[in-house]
Protein backbone atom coordinates (compact mmCIF):
# COMPACT_ATOMS: atom_id res chain seq x y z
CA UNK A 1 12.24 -12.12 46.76
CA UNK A 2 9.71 -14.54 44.49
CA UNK A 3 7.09 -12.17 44.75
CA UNK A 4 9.22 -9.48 42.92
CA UNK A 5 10.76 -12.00 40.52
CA UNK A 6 7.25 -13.23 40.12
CA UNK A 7 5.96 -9.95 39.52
CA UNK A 8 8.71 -8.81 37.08
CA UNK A 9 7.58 -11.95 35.14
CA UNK A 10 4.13 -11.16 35.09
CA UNK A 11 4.88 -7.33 34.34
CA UNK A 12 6.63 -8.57 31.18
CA UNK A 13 4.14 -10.65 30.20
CA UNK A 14 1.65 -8.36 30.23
CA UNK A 15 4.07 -6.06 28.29
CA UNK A 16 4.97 -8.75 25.40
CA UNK A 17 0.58 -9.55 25.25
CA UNK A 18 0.00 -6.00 25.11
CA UNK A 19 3.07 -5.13 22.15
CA UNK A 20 2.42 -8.15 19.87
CA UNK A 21 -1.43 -7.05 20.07
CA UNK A 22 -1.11 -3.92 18.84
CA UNK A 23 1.55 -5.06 15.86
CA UNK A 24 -1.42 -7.37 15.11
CA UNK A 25 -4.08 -4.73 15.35
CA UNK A 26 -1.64 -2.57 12.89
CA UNK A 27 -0.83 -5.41 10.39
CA UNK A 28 -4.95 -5.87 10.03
CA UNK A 29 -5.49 -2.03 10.06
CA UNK A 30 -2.33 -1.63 6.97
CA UNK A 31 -3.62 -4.75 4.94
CA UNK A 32 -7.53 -2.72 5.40
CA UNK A 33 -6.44 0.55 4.26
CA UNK A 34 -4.28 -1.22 1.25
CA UNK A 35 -7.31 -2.62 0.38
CA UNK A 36 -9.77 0.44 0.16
CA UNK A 37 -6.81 2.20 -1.87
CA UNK A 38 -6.73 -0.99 -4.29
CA UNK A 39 -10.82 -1.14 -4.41
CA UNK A 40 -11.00 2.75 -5.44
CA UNK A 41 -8.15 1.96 -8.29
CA UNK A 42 -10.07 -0.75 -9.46
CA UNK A 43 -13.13 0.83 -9.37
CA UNK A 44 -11.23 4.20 -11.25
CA UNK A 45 -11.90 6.23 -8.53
CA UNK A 46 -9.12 8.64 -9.23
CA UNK A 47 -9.87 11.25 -7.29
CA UNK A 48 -10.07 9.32 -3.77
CA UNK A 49 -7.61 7.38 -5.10
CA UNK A 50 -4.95 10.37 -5.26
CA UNK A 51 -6.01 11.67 -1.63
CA UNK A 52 -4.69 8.52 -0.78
CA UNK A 53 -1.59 7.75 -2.99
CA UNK A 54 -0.39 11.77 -2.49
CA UNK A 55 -0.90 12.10 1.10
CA UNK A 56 1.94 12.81 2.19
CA UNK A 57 3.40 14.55 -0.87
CA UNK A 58 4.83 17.97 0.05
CA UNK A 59 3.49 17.88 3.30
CA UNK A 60 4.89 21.73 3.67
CA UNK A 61 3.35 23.02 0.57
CA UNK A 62 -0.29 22.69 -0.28
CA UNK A 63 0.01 24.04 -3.28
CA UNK A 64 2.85 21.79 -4.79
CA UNK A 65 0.80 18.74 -2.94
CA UNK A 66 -2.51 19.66 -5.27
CA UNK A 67 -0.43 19.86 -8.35
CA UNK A 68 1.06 16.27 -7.90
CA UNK A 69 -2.45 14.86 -6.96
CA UNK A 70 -4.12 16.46 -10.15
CA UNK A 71 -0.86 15.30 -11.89
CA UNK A 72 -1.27 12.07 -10.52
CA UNK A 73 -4.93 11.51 -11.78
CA UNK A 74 -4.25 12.70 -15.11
CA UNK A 75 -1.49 10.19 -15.96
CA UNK A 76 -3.17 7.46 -13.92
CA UNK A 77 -6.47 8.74 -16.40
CA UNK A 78 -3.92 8.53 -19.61
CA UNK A 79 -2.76 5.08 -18.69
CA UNK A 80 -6.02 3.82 -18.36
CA UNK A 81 -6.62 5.17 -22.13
CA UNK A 82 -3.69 3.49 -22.90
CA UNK A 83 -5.33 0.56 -21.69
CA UNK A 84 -3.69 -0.10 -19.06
CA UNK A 85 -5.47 -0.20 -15.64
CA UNK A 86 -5.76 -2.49 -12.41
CA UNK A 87 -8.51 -5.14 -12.46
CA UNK A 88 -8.50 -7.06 -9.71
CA UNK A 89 -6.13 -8.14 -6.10
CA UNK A 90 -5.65 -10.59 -3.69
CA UNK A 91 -3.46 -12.20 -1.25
CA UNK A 92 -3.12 -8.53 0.44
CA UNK A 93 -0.97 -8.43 3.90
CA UNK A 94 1.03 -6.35 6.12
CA UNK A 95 4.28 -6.89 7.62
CA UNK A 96 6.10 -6.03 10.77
CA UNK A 97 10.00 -5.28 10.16
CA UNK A 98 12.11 -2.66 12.23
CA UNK A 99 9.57 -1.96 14.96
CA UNK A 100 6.81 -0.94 12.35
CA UNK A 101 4.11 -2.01 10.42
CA UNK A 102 5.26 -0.62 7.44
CA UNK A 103 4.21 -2.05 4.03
CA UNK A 104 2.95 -5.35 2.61
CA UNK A 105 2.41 -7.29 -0.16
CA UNK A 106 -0.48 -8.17 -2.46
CA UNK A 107 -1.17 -9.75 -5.77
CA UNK A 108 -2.10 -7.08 -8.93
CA UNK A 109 -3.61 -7.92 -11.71
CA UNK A 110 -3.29 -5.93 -15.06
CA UNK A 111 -4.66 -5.09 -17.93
CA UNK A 112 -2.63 -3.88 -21.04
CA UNK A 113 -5.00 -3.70 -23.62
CA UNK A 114 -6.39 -7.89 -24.35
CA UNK A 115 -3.96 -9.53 -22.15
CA UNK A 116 -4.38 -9.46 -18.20
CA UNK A 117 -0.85 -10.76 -16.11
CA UNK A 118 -1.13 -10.51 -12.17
CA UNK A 119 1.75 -9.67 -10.55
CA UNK A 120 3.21 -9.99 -6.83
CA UNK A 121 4.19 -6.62 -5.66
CA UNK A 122 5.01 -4.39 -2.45
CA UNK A 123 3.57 -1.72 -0.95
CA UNK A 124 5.00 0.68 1.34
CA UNK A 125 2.62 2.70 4.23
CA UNK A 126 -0.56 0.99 5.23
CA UNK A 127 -1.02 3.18 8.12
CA UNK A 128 -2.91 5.59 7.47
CA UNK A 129 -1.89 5.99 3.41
CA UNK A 130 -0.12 3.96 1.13
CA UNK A 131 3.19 5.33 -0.01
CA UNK A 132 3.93 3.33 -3.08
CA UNK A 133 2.99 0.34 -4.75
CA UNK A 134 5.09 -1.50 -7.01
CA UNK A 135 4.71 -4.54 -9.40
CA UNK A 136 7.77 -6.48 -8.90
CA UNK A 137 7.26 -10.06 -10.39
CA UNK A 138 4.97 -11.51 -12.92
CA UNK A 139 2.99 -14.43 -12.61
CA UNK A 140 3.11 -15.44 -16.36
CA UNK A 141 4.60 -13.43 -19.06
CA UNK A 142 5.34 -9.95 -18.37
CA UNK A 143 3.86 -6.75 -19.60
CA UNK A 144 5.26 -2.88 -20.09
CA UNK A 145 4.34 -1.88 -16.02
CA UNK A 146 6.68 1.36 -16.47
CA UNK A 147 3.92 3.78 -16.42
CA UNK A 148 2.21 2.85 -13.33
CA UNK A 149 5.43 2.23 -11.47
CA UNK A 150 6.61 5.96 -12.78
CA UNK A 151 3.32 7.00 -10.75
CA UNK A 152 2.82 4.67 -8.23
CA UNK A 153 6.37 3.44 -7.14
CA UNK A 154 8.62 6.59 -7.40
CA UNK A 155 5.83 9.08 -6.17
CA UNK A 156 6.64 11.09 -8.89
């Protein structure tokens, strides 16, 4: 009778080791692909910036999924104009929550025009895109984020 409750013990051991190291290898994966998708906006990489940020976008149309990604570019293009455009992150990492590594949080920094604010914000995906990512409090005094949150926070 030990040996089995020994070995039931052991079994779920092994079981608990073997879950909590893959939601680690996940959070590290989520927080690495966050960062390659906030490296190629802050290097204005657009275009493999939108492979990323539309993914998943009409997954059962192609064609509606290109117009939204060349949609996408041009108004993240037009803010940039504006100037308005991500310079810089930090402090990126995942979270586990309801059996899934499903989002994070980093710091943003923007620029609107002179005047850079960073600001902490969420993102949602990770694995293998990022779904949205959204400013969500300033670290100083705010600026006008509408524009990228139309784009990068609705999905629109």
């Amino acid at each position: 009778m030990r040996n089995i409750i020994g070995g039931l013990l052991l079994l779920y051991g092994v079981f608990i080791i073997a879950y909590y190291g893959w939601v680690g290898v996940n959070m590290w994966q989520a927080g690495r692909n966050a960062e390659r998708f906030l490296d190629l906006m802050v290097e204005q990489k657009w275009e493999e910036a939108a492979a990323i940020a539309t993914a998943h976008s009409y997954a059962d149309d192609p064609e509606k999924r290109e117009a939204h990604r060349k949609v996408w570019i041009e108004r993240m293009r037009g803010l940039k104009e504006q100037g308005f455009y991500l310079v810089g992150y930090d402090s990126v990492n995942s979270f586990y929550d309801d059996a899934c590594v499903c989002g994070g949080h980093a710091n943003l920094t923007f620029r609107d025009g002179e005047r850079t604010v960073t600001y902490r914000s969420v993102f949602t995906g990770g694995l293998p895109d990022i779904g949205q990512l959204c400013p969500l409090s300033a670290q100083g005094e705010p600026i006008e984020t509408n524009g990228w949150k139309t784009m990068a926070c609705s999905g629109s």
